[in-house]
C-alpha atoms as a PDB file:
ATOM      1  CA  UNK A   1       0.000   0.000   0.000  1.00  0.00           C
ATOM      2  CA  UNK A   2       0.993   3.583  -0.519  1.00  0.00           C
ATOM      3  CA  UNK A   3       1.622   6.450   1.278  1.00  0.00           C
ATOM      4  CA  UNK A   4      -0.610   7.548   4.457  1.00  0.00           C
ATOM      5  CA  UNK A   5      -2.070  11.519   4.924  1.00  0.00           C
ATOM      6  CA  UNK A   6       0.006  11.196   8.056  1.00  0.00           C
ATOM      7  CA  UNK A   7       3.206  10.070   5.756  1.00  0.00           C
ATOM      8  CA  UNK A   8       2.703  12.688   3.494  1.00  0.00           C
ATOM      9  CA  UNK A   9       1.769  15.718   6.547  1.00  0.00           C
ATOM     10  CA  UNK A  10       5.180  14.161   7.842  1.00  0.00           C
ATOM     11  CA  UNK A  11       7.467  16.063   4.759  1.00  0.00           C
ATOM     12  CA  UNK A  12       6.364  19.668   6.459  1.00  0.00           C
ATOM     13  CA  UNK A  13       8.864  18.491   9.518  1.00  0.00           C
ATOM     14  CA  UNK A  14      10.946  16.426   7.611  1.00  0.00           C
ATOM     15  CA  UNK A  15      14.626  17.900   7.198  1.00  0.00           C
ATOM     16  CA  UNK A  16      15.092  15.457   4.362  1.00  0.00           C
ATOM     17  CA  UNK A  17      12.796  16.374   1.371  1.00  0.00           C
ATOM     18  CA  UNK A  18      12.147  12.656  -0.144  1.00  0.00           C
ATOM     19  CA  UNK A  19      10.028   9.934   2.198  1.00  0.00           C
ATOM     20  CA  UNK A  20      10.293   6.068   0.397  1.00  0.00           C
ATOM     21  CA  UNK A  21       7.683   3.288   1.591  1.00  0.00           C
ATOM     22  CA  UNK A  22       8.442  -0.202   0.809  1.00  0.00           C
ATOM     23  CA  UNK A  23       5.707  -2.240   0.655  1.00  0.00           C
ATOM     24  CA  UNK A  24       5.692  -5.968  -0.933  1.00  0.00           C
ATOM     25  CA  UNK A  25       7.847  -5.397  -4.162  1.00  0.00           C
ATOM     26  CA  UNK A  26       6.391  -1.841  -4.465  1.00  0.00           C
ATOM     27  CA  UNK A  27       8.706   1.363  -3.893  1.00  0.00           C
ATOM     28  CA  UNK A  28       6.596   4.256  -3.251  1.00  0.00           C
ATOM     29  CA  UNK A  29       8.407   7.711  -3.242  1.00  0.00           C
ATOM     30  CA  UNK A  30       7.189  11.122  -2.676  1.00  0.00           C
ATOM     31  CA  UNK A  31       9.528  14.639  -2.678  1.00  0.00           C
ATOM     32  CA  UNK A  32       9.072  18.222  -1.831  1.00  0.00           C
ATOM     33  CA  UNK A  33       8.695  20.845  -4.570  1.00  0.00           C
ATOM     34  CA  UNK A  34       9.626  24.332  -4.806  1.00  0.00           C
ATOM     35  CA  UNK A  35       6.339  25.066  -4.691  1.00  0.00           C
ATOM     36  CA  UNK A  36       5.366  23.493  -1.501  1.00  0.00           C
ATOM     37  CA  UNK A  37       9.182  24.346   0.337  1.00  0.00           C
ATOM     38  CA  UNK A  38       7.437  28.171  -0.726  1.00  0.00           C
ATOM     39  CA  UNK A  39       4.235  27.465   1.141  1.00  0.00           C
ATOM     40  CA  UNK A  40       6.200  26.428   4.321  1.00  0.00           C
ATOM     41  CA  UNK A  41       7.803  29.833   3.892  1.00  0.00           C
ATOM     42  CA  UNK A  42       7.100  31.767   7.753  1.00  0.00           C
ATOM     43  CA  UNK A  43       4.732  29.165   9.068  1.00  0.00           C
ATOM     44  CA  UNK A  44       4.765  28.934  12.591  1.00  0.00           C
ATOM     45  CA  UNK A  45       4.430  25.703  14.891  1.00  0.00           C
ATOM     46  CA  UNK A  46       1.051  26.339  14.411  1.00  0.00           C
ATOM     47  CA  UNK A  47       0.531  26.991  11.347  1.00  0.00           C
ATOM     48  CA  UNK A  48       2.332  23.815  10.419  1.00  0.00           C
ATOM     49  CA  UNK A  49       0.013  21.983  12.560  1.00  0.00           C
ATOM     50  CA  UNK A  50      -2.664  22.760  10.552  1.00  0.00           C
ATOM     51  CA  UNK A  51      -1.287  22.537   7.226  1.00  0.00           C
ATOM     52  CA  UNK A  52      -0.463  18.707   8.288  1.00  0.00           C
ATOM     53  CA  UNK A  53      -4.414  18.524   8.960  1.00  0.00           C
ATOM     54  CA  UNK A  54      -5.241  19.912   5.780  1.00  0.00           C
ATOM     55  CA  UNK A  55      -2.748  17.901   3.735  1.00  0.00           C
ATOM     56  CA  UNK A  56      -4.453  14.498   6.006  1.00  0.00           C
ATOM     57  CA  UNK A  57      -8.349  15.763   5.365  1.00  0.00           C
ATOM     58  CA  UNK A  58      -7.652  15.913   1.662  1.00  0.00           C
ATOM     59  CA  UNK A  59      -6.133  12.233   2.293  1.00  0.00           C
ATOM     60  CA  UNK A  60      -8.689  10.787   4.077  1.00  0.00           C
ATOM     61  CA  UNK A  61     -11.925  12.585   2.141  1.00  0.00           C
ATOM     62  CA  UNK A  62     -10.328  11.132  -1.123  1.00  0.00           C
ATOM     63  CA  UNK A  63      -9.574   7.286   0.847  1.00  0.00           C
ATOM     64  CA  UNK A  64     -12.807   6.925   1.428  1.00  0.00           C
ATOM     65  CA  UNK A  65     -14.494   8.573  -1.452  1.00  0.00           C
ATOM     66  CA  UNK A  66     -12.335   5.921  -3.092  1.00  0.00           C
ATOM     67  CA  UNK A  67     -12.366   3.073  -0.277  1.00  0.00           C
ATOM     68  CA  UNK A  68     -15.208   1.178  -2.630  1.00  0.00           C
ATOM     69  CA  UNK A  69     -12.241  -0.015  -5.101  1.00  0.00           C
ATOM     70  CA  UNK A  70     -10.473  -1.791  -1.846  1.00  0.00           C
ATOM     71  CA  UNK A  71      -7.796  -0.087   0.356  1.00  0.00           C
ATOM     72  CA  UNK A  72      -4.817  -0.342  -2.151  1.00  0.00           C
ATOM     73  CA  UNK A  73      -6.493   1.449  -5.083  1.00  0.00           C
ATOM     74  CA  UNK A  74      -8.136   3.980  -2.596  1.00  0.00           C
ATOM     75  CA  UNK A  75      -4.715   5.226  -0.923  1.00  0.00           C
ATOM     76  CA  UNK A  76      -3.168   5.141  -4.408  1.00  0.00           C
ATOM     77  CA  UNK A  77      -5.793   7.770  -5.764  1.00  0.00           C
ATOM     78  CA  UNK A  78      -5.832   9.738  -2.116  1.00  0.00           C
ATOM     79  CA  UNK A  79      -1.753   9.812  -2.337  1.00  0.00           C
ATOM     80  CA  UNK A  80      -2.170  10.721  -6.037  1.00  0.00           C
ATOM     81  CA  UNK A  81      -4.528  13.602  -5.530  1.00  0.00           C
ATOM     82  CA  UNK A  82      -2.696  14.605  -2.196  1.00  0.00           C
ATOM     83  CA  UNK A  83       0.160  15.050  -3.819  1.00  0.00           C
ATOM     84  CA  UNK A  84      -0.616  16.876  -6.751  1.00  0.00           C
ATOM     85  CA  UNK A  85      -3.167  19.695  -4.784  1.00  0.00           C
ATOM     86  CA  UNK A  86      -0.066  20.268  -2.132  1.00  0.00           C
ATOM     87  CA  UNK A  87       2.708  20.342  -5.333  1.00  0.00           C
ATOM     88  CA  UNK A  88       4.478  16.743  -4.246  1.00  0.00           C
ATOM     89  CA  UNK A  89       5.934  14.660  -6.700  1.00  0.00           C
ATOM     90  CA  UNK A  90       5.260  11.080  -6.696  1.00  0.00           C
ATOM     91  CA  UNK A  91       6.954   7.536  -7.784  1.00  0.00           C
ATOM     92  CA  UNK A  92       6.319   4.324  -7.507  1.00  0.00           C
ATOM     93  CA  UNK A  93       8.156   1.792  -8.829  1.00  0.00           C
ATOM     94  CA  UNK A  94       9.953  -2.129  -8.899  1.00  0.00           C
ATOM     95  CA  UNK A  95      12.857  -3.379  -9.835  1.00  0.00           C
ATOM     96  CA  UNK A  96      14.910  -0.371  -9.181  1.00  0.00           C
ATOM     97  CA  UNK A  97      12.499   1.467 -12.323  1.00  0.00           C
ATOM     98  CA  UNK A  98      10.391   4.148 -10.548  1.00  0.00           C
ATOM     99  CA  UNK A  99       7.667   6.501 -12.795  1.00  0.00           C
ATOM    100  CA  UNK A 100       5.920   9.443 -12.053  1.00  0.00           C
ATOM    101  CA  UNK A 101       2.953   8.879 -11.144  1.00  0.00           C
ATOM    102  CA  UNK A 102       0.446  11.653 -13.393  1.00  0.00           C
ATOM    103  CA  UNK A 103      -1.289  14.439 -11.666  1.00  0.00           C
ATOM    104  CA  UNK A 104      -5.445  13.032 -11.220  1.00  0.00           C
ATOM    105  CA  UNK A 105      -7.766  14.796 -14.043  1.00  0.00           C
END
């Protein structure tokens, strides 16, 4: 399975600006952008906090608008459509080949 809201809310505090999941044969990969580094630009503690909560409500409200298709395919499209509203790039990938996973239409 992919990423988490809570994995991906995890990159505002994260000194390092990639997070990988293994999980099965499955690399997952996400990175900071300019864009969202630009966002975190002056945030407070607090205002962190919050963007984390955002960045986990759009998560979870895509999860389970998805959660129908089974848990895989439901944190696949709420990573996908995470990622691309907060300006994350996203991989996923075997065999040492990762792809970019396309921005949601």
């Amino acid at each position: 399975m992919s990423f988490s809201g809570g994995d991906l809310s995890a990159l505002i505090w994260q000194t390092q600006p990639v997070s990988l999941v293994q999980s099965g044969e499955t690399l997952f990969v996400v990175a900071r952008t300019a864009e969202f580094n630009k966002h975190l630009e002056g945030m407070d503690h607090l205002d962190k906090d919050d963007f984390a909560i955002e960045i986990e409500g759009t998560w979870d409200e895509e999860y389970q608008a998805k959660e129908s298709e089974g848990q895989v395919a439901a944190a696949e499209s709420a990573t996908r459509v995470t990622c691309a509203k907060y300006h994350l790039v996203y991989y996923r990938g075997q065999g040492g080949k990762l792809t970019k996973s396309e921005n949601p239409r």
